[in-house]
N, C-alpha and C. Protein backbone atom coordinates (compact mmCIF):
# COMPACT_ATOMS: atom_id res chain seq x y z
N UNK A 1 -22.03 32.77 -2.87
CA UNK A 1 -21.12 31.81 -3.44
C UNK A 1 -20.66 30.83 -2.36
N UNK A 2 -20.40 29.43 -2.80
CA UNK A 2 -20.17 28.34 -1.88
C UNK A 2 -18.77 28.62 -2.58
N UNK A 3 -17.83 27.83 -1.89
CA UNK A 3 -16.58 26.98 -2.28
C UNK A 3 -16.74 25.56 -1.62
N UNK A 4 -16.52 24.52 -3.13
CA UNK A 4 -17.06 23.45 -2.39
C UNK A 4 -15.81 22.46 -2.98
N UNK A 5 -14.99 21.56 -2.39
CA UNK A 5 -13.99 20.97 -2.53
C UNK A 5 -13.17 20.74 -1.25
N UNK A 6 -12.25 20.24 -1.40
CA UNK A 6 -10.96 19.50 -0.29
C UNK A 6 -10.41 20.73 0.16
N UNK A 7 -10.12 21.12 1.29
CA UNK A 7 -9.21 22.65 1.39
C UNK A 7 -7.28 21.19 1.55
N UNK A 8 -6.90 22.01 0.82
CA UNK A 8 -5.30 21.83 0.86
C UNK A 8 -5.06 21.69 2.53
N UNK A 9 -4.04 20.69 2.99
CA UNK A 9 -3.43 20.57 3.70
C UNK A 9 -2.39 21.35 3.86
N UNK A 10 -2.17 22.90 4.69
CA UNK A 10 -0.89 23.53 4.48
C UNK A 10 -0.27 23.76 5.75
N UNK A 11 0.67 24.30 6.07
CA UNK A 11 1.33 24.98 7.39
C UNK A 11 2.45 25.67 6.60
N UNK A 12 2.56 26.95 7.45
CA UNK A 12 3.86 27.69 7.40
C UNK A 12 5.40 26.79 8.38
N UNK A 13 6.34 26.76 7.92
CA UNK A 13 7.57 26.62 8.89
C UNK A 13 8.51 27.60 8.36
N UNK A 14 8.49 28.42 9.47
CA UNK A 14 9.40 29.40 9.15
C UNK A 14 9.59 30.45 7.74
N UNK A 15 8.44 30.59 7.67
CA UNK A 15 7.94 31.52 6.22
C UNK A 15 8.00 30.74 4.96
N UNK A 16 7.94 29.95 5.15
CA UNK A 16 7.61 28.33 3.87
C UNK A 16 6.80 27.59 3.88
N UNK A 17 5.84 27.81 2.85
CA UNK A 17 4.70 27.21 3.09
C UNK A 17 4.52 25.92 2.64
N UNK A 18 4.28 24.42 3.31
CA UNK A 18 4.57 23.39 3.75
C UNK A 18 3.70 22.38 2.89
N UNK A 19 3.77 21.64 2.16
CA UNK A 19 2.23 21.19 1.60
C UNK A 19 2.49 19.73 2.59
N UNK A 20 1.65 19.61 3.43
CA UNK A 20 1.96 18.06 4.24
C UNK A 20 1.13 16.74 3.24
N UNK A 21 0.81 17.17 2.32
CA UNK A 21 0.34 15.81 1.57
C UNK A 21 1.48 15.30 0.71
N UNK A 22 2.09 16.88 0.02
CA UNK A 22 3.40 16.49 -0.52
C UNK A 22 4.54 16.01 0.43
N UNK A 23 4.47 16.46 2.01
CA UNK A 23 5.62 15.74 2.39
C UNK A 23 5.00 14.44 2.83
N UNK A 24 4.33 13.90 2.41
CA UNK A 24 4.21 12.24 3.30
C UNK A 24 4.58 11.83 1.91
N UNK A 25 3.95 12.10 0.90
CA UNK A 25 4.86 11.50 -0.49
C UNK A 25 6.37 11.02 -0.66
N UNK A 26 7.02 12.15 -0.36
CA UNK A 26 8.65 12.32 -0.21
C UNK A 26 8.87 11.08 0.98
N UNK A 27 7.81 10.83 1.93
CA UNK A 27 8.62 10.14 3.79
C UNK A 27 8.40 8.75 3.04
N UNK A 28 7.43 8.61 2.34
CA UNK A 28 7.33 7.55 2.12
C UNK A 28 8.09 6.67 1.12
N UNK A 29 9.50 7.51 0.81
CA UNK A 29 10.55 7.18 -0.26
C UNK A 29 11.22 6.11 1.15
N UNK A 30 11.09 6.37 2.34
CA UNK A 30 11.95 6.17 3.69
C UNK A 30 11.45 4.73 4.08
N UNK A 31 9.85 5.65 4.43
CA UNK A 31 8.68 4.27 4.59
C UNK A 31 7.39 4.23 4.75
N UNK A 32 6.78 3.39 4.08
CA UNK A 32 5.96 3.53 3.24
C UNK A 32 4.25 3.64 4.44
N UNK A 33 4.40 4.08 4.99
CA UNK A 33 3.26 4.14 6.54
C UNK A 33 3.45 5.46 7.27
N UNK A 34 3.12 6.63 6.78
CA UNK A 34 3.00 7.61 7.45
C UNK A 34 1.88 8.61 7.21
N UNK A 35 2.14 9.64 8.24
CA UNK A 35 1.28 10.88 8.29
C UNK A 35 1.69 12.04 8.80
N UNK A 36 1.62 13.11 8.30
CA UNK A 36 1.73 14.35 9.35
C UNK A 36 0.73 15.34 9.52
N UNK A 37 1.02 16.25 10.36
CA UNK A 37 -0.04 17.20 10.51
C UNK A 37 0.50 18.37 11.55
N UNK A 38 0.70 19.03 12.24
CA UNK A 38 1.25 20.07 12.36
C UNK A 38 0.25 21.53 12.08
N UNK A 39 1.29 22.50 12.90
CA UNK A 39 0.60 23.75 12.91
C UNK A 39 2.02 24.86 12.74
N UNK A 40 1.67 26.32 11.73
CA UNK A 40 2.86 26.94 11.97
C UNK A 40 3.92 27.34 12.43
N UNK A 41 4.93 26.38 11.98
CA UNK A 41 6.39 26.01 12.91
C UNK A 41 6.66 25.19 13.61
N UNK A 42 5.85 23.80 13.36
CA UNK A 42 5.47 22.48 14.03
C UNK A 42 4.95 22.00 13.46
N UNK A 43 6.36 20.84 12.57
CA UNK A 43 5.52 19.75 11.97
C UNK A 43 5.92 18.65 12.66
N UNK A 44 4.69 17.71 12.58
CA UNK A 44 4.51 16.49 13.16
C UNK A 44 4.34 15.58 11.89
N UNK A 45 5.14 14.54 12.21
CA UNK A 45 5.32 13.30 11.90
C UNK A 45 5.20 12.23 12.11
N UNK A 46 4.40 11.68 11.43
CA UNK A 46 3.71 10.07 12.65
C UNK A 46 4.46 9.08 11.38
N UNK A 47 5.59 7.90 11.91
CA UNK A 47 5.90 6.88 11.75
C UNK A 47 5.64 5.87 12.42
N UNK A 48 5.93 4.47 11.79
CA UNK A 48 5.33 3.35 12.42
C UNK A 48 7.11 2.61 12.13
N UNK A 49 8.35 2.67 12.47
CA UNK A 49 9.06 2.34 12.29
C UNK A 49 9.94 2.81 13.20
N UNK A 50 10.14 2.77 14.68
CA UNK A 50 11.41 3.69 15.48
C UNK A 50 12.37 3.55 15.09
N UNK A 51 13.09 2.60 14.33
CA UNK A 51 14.55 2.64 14.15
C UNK A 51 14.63 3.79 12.76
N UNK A 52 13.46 4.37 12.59
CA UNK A 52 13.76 5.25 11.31
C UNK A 52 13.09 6.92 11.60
N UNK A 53 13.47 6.83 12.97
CA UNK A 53 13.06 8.60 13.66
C UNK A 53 14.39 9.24 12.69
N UNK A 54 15.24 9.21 13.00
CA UNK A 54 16.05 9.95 12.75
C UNK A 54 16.72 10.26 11.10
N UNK A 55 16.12 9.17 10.40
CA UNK A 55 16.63 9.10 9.16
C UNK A 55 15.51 9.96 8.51
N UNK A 56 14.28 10.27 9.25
CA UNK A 56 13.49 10.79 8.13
C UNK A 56 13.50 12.20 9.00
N UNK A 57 14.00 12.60 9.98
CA UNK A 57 13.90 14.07 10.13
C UNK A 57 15.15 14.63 9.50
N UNK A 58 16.88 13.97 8.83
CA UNK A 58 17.51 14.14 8.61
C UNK A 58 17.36 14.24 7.06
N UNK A 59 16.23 13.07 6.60
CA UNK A 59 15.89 13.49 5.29
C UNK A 59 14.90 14.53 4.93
N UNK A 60 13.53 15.19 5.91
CA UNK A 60 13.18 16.44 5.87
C UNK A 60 14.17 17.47 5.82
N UNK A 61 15.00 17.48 6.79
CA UNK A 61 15.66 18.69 6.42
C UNK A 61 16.54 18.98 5.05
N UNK A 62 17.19 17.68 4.61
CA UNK A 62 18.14 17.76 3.87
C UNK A 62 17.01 18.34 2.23
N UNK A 63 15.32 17.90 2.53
CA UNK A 63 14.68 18.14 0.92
C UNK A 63 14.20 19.69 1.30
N UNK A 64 13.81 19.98 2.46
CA UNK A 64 13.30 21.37 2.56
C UNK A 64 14.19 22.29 2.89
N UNK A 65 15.28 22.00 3.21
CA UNK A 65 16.81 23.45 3.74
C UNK A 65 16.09 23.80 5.33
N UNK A 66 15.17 23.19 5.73
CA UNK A 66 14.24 23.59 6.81
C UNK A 66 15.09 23.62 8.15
N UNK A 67 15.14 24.23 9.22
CA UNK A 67 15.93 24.00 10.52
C UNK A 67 14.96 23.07 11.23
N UNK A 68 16.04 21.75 11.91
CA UNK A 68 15.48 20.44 11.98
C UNK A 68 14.46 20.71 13.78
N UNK A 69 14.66 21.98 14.01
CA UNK A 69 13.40 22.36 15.02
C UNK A 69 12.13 22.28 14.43
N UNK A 70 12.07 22.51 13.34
CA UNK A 70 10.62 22.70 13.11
C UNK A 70 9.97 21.44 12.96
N UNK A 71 10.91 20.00 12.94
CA UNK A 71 10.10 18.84 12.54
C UNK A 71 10.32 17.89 13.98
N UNK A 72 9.06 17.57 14.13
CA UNK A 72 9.04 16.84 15.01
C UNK A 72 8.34 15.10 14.38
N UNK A 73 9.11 13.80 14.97
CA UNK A 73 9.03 12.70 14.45
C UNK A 73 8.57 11.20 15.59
N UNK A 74 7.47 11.23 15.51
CA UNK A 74 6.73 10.20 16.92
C UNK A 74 6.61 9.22 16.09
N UNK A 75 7.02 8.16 16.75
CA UNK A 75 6.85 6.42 16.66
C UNK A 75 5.17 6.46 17.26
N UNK A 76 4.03 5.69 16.45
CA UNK A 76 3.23 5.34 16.63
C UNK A 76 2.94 3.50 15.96
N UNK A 77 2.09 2.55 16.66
CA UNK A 77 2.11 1.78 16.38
C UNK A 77 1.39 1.13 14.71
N UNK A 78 0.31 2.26 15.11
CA UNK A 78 -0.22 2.06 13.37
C UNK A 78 -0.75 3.78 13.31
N UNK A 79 -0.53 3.94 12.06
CA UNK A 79 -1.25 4.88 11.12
C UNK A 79 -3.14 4.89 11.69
N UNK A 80 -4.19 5.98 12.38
CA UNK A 80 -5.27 5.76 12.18
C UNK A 80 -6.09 5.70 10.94
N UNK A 81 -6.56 4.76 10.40
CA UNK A 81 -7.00 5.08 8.85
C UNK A 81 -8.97 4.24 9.08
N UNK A 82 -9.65 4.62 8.04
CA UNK A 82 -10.98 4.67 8.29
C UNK A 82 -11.32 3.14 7.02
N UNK A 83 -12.21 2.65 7.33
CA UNK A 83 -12.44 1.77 6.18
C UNK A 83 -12.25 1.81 4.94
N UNK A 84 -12.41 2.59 4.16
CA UNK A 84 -11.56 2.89 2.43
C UNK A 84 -9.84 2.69 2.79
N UNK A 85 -9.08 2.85 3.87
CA UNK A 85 -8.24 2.82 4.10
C UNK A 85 -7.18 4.42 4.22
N UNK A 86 -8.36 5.64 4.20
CA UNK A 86 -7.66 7.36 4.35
C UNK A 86 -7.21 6.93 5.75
N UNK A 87 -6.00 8.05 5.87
CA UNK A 87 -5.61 8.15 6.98
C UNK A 87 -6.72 9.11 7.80
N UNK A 88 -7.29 8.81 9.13
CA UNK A 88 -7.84 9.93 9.71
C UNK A 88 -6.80 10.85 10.57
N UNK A 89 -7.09 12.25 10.28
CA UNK A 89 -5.42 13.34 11.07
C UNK A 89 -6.45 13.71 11.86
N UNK A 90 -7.56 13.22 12.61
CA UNK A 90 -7.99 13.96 14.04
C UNK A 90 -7.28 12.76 14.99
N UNK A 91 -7.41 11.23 14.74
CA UNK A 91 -6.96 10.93 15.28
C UNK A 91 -5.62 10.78 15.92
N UNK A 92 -5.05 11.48 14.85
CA UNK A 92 -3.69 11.45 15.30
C UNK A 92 -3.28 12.19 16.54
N UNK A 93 -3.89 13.38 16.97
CA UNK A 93 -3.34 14.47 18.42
C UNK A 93 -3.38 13.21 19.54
N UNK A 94 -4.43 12.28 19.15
CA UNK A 94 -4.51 11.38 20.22
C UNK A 94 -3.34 10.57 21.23
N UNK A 95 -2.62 10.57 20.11
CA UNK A 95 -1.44 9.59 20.32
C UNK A 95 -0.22 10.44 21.15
């Protein structure tokens, strides 16, 4: 048997399991150019807006009850995204 499809984007934070496609949905109530990606108990957050670090780790915590250690929030200049316009998340460690 194959399994053939998209595997879900997930991470644990702190025994909660994280859907990061659903949280760029929610960031993008903030602003509308992001990405994350992260590993269990470390999420990363790529914005393109510095004056809005703090409003969107204050609004992660306030939608997930999450302790605001687990989110981490980097100013990048643009989003990496591929010709259709997907974000690419390898490029992102780059930054």
């Amino acid at each position: 048997y194959y399994i053939v499809g998209r595997k879900k984007r997930f991470i644990k934070l702190f025994g909660n399991r994280i859907n990061l496609d659903e949280t760029e949905r929610l960031i993008k109530n903030i602003i509308p150019d992001c990405a994350s990606s992260g590993q269990d108990d470390d999420m990363i957050v790529y914005i393109t807006d510095k004056s809005k670090v703090d409003e969107v780790k204050n609004y992660l915590c306030q939608k997930t009850g999450i302790n605001p250690r687990a989110f981490t929030i980097r100013y990048i200049s643009e989003i990496p995204k591929n010709s259709s316009g997907k974000t690419i998340y390898s490029k992102l460690t780059d930054h």
